[in-house]
PDB file of N, CA and C in Angstrom:
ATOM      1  N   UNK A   1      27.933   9.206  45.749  1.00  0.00           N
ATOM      2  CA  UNK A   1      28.184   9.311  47.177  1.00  0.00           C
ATOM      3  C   UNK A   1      29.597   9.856  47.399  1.00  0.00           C
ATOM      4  N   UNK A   2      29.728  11.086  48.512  1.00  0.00           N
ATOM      5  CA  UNK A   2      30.887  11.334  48.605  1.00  0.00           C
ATOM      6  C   UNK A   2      31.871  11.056  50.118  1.00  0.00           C
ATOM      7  N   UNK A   3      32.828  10.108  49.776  1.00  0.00           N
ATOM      8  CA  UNK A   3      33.506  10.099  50.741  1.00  0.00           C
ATOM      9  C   UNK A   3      33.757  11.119  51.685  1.00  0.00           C
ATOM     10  N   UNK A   4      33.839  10.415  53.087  1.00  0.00           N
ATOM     11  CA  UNK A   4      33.902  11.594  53.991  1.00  0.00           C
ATOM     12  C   UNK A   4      35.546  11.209  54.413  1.00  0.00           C
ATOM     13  N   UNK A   5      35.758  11.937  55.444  1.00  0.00           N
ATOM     14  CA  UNK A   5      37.108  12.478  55.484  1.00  0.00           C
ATOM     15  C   UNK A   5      37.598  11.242  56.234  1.00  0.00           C
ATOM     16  N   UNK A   6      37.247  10.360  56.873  1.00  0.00           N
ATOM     17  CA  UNK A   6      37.461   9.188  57.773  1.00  0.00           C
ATOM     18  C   UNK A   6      37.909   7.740  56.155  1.00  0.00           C
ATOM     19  N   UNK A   7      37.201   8.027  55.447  1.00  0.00           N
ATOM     20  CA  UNK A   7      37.374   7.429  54.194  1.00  0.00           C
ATOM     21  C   UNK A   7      38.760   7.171  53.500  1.00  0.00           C
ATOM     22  N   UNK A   8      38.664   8.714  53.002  1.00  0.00           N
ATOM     23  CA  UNK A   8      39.911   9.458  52.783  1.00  0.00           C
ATOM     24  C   UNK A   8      41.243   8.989  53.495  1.00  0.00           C
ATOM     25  N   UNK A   9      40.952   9.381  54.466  1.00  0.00           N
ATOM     26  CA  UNK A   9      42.236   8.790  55.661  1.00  0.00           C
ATOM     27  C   UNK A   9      42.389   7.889  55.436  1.00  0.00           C
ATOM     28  N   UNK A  10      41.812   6.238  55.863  1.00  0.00           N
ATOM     29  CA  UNK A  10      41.652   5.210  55.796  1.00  0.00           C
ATOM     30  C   UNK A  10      42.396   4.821  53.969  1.00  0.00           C
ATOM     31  N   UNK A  11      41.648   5.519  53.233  1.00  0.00           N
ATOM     32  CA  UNK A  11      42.349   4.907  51.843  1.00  0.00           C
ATOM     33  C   UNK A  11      43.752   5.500  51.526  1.00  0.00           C
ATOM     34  N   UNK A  12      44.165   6.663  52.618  1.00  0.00           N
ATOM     35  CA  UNK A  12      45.947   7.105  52.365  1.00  0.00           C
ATOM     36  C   UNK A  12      46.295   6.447  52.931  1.00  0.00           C
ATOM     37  N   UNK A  13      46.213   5.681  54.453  1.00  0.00           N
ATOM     38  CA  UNK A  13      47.001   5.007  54.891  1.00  0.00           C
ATOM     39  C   UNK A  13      47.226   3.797  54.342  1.00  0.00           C
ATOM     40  N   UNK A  14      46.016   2.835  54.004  1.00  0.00           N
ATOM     41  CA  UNK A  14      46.466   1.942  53.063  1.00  0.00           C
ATOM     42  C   UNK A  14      46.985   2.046  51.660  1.00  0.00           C
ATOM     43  N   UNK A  15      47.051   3.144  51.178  1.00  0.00           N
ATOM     44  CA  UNK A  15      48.333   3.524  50.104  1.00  0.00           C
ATOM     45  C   UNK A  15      49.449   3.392  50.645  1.00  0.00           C
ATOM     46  N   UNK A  16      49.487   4.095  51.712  1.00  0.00           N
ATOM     47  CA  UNK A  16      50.879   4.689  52.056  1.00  0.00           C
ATOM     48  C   UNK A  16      51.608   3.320  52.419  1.00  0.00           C
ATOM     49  N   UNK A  17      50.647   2.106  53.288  1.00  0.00           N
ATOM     50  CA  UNK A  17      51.358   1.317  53.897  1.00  0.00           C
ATOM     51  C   UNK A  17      51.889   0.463  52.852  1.00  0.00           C
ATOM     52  N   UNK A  18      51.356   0.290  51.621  1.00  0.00           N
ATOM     53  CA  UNK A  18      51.233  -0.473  50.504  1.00  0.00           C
ATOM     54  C   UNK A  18      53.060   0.033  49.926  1.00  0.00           C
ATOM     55  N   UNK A  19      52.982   1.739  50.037  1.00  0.00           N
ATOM     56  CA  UNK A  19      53.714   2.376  49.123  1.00  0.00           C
ATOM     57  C   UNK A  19      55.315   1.302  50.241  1.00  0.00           C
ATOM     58  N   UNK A  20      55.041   1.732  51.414  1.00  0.00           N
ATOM     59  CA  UNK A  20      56.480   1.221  52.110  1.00  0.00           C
ATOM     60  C   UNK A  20      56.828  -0.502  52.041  1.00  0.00           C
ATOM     61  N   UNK A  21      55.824  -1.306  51.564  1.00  0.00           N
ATOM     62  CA  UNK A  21      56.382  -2.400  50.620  1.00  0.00           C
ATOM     63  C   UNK A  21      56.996  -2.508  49.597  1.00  0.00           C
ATOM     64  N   UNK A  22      56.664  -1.144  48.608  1.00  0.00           N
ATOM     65  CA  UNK A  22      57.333  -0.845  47.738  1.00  0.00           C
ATOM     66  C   UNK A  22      59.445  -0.515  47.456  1.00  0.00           C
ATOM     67  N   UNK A  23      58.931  -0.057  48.194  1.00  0.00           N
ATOM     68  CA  UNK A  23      60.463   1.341  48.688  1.00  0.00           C
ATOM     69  C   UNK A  23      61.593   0.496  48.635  1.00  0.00           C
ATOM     70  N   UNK A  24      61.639  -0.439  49.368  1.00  0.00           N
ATOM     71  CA  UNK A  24      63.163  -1.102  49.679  1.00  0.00           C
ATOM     72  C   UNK A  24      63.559  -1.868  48.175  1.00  0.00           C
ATOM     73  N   UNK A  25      62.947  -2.660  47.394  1.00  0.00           N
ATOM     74  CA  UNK A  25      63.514  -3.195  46.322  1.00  0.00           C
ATOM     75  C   UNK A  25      63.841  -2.226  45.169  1.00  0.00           C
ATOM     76  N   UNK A  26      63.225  -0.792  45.059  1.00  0.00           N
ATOM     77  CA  UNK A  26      63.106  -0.029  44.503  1.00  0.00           C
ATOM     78  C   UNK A  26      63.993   1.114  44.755  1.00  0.00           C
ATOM     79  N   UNK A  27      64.630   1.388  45.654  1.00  0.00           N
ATOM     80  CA  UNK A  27      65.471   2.451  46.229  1.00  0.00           C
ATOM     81  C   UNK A  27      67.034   1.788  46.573  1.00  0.00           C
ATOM     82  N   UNK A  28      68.193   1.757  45.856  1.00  0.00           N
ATOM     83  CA  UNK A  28      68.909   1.048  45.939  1.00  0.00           C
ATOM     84  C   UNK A  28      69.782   1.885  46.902  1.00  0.00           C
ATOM     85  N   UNK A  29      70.134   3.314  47.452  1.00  0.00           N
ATOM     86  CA  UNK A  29      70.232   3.684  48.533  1.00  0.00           C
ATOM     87  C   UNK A  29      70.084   3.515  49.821  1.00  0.00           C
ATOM     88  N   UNK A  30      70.517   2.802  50.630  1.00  0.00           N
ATOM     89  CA  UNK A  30      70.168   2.835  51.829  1.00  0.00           C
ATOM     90  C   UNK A  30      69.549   4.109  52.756  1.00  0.00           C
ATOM     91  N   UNK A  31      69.871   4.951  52.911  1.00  0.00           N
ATOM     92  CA  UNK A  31      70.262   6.735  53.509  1.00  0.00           C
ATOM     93  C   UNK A  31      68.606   7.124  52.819  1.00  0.00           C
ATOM     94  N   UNK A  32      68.503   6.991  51.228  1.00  0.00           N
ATOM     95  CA  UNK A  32      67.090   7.669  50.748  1.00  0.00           C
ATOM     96  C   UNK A  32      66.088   6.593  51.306  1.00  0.00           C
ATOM     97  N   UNK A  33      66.409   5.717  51.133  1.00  0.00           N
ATOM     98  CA  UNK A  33      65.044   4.524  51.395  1.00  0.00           C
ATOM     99  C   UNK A  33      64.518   4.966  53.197  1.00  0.00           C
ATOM    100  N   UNK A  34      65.687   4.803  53.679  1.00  0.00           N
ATOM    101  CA  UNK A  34      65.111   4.896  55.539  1.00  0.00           C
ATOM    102  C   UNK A  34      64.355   6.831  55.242  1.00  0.00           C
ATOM    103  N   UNK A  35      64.990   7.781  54.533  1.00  0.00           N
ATOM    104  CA  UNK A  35      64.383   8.656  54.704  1.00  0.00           C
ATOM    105  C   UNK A  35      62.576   8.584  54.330  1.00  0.00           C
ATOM    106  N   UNK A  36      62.656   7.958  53.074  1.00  0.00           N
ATOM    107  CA  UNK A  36      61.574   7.761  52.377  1.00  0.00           C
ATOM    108  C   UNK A  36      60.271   7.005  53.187  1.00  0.00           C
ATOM    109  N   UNK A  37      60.757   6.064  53.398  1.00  0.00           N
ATOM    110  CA  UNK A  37      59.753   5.165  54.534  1.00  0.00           C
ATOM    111  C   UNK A  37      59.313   6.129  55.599  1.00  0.00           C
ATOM    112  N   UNK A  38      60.452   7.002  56.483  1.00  0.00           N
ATOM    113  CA  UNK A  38      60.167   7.896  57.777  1.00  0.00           C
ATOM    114  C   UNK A  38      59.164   8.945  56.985  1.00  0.00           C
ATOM    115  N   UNK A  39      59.118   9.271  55.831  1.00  0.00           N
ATOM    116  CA  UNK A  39      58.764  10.131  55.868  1.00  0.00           C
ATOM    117  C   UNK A  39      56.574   9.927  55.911  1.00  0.00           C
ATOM    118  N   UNK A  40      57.204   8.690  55.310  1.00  0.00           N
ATOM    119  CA  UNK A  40      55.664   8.142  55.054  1.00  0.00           C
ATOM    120  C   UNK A  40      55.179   7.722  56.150  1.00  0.00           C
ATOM    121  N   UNK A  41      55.793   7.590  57.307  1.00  0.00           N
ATOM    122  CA  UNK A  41      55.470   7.098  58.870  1.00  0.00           C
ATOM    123  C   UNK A  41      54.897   7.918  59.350  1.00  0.00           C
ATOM    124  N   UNK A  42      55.339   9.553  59.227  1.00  0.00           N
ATOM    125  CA  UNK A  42      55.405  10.690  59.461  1.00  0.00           C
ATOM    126  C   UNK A  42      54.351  11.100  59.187  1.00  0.00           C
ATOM    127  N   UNK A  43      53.814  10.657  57.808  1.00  0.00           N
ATOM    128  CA  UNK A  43      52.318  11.025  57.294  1.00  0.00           C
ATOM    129  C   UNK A  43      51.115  10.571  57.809  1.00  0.00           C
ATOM    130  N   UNK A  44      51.710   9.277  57.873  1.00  0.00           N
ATOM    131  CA  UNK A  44      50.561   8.362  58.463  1.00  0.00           C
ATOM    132  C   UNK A  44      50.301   8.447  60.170  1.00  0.00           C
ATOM    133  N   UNK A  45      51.403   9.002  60.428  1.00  0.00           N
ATOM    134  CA  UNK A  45      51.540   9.148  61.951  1.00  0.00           C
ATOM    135  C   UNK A  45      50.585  10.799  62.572  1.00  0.00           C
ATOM    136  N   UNK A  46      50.801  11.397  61.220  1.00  0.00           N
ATOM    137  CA  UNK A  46      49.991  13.036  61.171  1.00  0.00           C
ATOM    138  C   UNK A  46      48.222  12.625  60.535  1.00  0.00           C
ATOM    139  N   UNK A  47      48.203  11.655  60.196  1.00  0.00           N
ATOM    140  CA  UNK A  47      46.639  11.663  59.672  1.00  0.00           C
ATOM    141  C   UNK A  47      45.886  11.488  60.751  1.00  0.00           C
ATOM    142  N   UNK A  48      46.846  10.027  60.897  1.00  0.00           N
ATOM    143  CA  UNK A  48      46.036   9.545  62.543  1.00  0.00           C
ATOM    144  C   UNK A  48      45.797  10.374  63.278  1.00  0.00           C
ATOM    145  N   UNK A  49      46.824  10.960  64.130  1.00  0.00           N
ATOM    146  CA  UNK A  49      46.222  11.832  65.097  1.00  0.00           C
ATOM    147  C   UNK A  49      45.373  12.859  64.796  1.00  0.00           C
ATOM    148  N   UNK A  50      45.279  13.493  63.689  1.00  0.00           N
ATOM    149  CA  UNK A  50      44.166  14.387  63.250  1.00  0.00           C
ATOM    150  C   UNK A  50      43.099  13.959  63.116  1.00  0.00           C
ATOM    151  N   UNK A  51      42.986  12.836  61.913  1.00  0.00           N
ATOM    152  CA  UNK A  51      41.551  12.315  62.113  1.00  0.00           C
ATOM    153  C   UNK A  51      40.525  11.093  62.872  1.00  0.00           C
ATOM    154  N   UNK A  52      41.961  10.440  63.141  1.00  0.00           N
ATOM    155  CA  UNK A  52      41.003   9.062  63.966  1.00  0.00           C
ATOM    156  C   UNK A  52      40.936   9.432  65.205  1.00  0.00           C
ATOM    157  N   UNK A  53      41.971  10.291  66.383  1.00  0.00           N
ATOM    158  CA  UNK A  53      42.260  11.147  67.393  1.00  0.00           C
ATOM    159  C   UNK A  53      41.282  12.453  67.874  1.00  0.00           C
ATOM    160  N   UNK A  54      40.484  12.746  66.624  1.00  0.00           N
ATOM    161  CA  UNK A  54      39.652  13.768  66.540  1.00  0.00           C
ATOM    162  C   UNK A  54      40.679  15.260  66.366  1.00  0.00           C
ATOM    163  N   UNK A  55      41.824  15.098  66.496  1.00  0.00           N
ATOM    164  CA  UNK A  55      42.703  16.264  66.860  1.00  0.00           C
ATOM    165  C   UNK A  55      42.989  17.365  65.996  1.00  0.00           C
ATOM    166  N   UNK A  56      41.707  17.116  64.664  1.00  0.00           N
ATOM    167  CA  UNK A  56      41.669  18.171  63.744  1.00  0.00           C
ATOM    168  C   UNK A  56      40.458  19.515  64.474  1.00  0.00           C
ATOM    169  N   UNK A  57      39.575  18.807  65.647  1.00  0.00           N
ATOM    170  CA  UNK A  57      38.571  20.161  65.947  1.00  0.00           C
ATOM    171  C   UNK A  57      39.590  20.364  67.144  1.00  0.00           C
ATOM    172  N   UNK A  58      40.806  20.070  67.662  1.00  0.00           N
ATOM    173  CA  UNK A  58      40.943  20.797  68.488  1.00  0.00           C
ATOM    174  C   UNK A  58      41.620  22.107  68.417  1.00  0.00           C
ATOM    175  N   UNK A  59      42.428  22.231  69.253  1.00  0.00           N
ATOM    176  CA  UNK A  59      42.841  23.903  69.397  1.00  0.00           C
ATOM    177  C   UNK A  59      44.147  24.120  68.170  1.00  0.00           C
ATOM    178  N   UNK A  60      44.698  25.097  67.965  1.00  0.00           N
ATOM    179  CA  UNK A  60      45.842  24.784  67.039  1.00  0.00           C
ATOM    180  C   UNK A  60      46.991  24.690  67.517  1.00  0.00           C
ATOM    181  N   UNK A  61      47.427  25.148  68.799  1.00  0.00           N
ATOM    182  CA  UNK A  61      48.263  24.578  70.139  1.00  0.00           C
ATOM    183  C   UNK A  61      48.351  23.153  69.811  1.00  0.00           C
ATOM    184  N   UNK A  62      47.505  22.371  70.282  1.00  0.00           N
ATOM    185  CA  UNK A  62      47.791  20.917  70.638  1.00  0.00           C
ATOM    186  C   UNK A  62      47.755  20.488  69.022  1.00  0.00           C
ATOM    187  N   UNK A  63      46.667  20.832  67.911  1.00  0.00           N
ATOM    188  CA  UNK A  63      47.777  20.154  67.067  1.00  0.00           C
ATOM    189  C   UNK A  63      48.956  20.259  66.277  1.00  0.00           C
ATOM    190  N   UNK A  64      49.640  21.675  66.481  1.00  0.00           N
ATOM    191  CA  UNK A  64      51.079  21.931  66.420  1.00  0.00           C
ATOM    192  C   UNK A  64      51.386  20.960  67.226  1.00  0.00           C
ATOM    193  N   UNK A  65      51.749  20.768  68.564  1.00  0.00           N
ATOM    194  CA  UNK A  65      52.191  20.255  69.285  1.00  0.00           C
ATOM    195  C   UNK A  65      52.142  18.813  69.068  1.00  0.00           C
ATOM    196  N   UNK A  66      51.292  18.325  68.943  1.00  0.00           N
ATOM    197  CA  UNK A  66      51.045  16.953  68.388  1.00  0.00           C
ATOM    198  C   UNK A  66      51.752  16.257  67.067  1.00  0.00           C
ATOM    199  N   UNK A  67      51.626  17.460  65.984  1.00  0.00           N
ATOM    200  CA  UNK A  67      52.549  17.025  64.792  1.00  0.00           C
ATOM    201  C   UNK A  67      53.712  17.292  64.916  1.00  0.00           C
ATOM    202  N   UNK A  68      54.367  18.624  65.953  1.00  0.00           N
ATOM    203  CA  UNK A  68      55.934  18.291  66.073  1.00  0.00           C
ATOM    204  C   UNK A  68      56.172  17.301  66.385  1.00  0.00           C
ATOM    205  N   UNK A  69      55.160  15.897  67.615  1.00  0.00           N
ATOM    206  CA  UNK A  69      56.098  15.308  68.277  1.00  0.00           C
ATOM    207  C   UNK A  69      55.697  13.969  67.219  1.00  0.00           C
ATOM    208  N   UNK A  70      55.281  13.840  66.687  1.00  0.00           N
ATOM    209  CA  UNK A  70      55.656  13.034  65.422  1.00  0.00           C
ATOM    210  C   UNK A  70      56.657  13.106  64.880  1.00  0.00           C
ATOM    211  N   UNK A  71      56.570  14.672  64.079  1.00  0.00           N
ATOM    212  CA  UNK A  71      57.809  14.516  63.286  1.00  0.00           C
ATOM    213  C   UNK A  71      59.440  14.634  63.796  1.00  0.00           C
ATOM    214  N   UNK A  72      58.562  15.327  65.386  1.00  0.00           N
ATOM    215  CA  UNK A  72      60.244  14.581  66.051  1.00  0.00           C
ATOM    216  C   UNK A  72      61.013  13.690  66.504  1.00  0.00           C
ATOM    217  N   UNK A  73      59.363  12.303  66.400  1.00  0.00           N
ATOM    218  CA  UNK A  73      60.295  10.946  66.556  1.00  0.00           C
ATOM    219  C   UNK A  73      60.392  10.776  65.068  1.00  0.00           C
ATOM    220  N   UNK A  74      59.635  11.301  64.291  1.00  0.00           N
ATOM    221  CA  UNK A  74      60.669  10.586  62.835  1.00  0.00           C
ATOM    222  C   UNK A  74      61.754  11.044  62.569  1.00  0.00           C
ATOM    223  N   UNK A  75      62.234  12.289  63.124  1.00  0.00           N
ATOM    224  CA  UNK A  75      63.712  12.607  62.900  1.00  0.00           C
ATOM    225  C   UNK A  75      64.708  11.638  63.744  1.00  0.00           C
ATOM    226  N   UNK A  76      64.239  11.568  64.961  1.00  0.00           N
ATOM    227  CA  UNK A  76      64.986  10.734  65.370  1.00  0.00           C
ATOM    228  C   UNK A  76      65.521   9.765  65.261  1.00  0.00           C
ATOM    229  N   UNK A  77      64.214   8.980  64.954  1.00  0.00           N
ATOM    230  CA  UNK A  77      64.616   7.158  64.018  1.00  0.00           C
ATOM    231  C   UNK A  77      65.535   7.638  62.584  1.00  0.00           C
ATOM    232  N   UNK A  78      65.185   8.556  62.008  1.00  0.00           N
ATOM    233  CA  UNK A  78      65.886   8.925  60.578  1.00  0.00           C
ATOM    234  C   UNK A  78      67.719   9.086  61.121  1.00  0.00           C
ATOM    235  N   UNK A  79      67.744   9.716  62.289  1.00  0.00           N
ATOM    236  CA  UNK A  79      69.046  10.122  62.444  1.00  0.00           C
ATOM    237  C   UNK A  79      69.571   8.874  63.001  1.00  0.00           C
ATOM    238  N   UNK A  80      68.844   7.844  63.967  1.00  0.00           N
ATOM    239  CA  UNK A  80      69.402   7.092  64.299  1.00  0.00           C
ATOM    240  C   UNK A  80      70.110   6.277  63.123  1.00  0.00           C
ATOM    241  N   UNK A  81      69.086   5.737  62.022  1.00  0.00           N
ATOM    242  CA  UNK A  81      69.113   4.718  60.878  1.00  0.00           C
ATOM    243  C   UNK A  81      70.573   5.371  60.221  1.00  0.00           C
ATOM    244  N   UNK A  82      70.610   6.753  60.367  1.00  0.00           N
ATOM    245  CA  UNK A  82      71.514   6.749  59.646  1.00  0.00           C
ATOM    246  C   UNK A  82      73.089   6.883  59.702  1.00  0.00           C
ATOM    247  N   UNK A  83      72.835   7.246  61.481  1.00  0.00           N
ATOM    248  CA  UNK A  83      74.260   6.935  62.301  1.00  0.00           C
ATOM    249  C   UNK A  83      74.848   5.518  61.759  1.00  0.00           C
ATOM    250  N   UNK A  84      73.545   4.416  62.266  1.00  0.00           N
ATOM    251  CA  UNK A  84      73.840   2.907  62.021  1.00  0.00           C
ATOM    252  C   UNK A  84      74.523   2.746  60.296  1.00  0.00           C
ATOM    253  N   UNK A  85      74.101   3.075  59.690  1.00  0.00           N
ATOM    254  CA  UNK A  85      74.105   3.610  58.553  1.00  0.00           C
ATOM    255  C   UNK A  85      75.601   3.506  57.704  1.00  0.00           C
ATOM    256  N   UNK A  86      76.132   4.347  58.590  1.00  0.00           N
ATOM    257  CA  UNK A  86      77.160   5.178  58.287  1.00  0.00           C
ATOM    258  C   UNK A  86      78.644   3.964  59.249  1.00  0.00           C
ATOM    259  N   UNK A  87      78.135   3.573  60.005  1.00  0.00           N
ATOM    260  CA  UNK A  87      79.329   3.070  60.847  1.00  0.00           C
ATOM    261  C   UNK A  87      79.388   1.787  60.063  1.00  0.00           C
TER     262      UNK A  87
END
């Protein structure tokens, strides 16, 4: 039987969420770890809306648009974490 793509999804995100339990005891950086986690937010934040959202049959407009504004709140939290970071 072959997994369908809802599957798929479903078994990256529970990797992924698994993987960001990982990260912090393992990344003795502060600066890489917050990147590392955002980035995996980022992923999980781009699956979703593609596949549980349906937003993979739509137009390629909205899902450009859709994955910039993901990855432009993960820049944001990234830049914030790392202002805090830094002071």
């Amino acid at each position: 039987m072959i997994p369908d793509r809802i599957d798929i999804t479903w078994l990256m995100l529970t990797g992924l969420a698994l993987a960001t339990l990982l990260i912090p005891p393992l990344v003795a950086r502060p600066l890489l770890g917050n990147a590392l986690l955002l980035i995996f937010a980022g992923l999980k934040g781009r699956r979703l809306v593609l596949d549980f959202l349906d937003l993979r049959a739509a137009p390629p407009l909205w899902r450009g648009l859709v994955s910039a504004w993901v990855f432009v709140v993960v820049l944001f939290a990234w830049l914030a974490s790392s202002i805090v970071a830094l002071v």
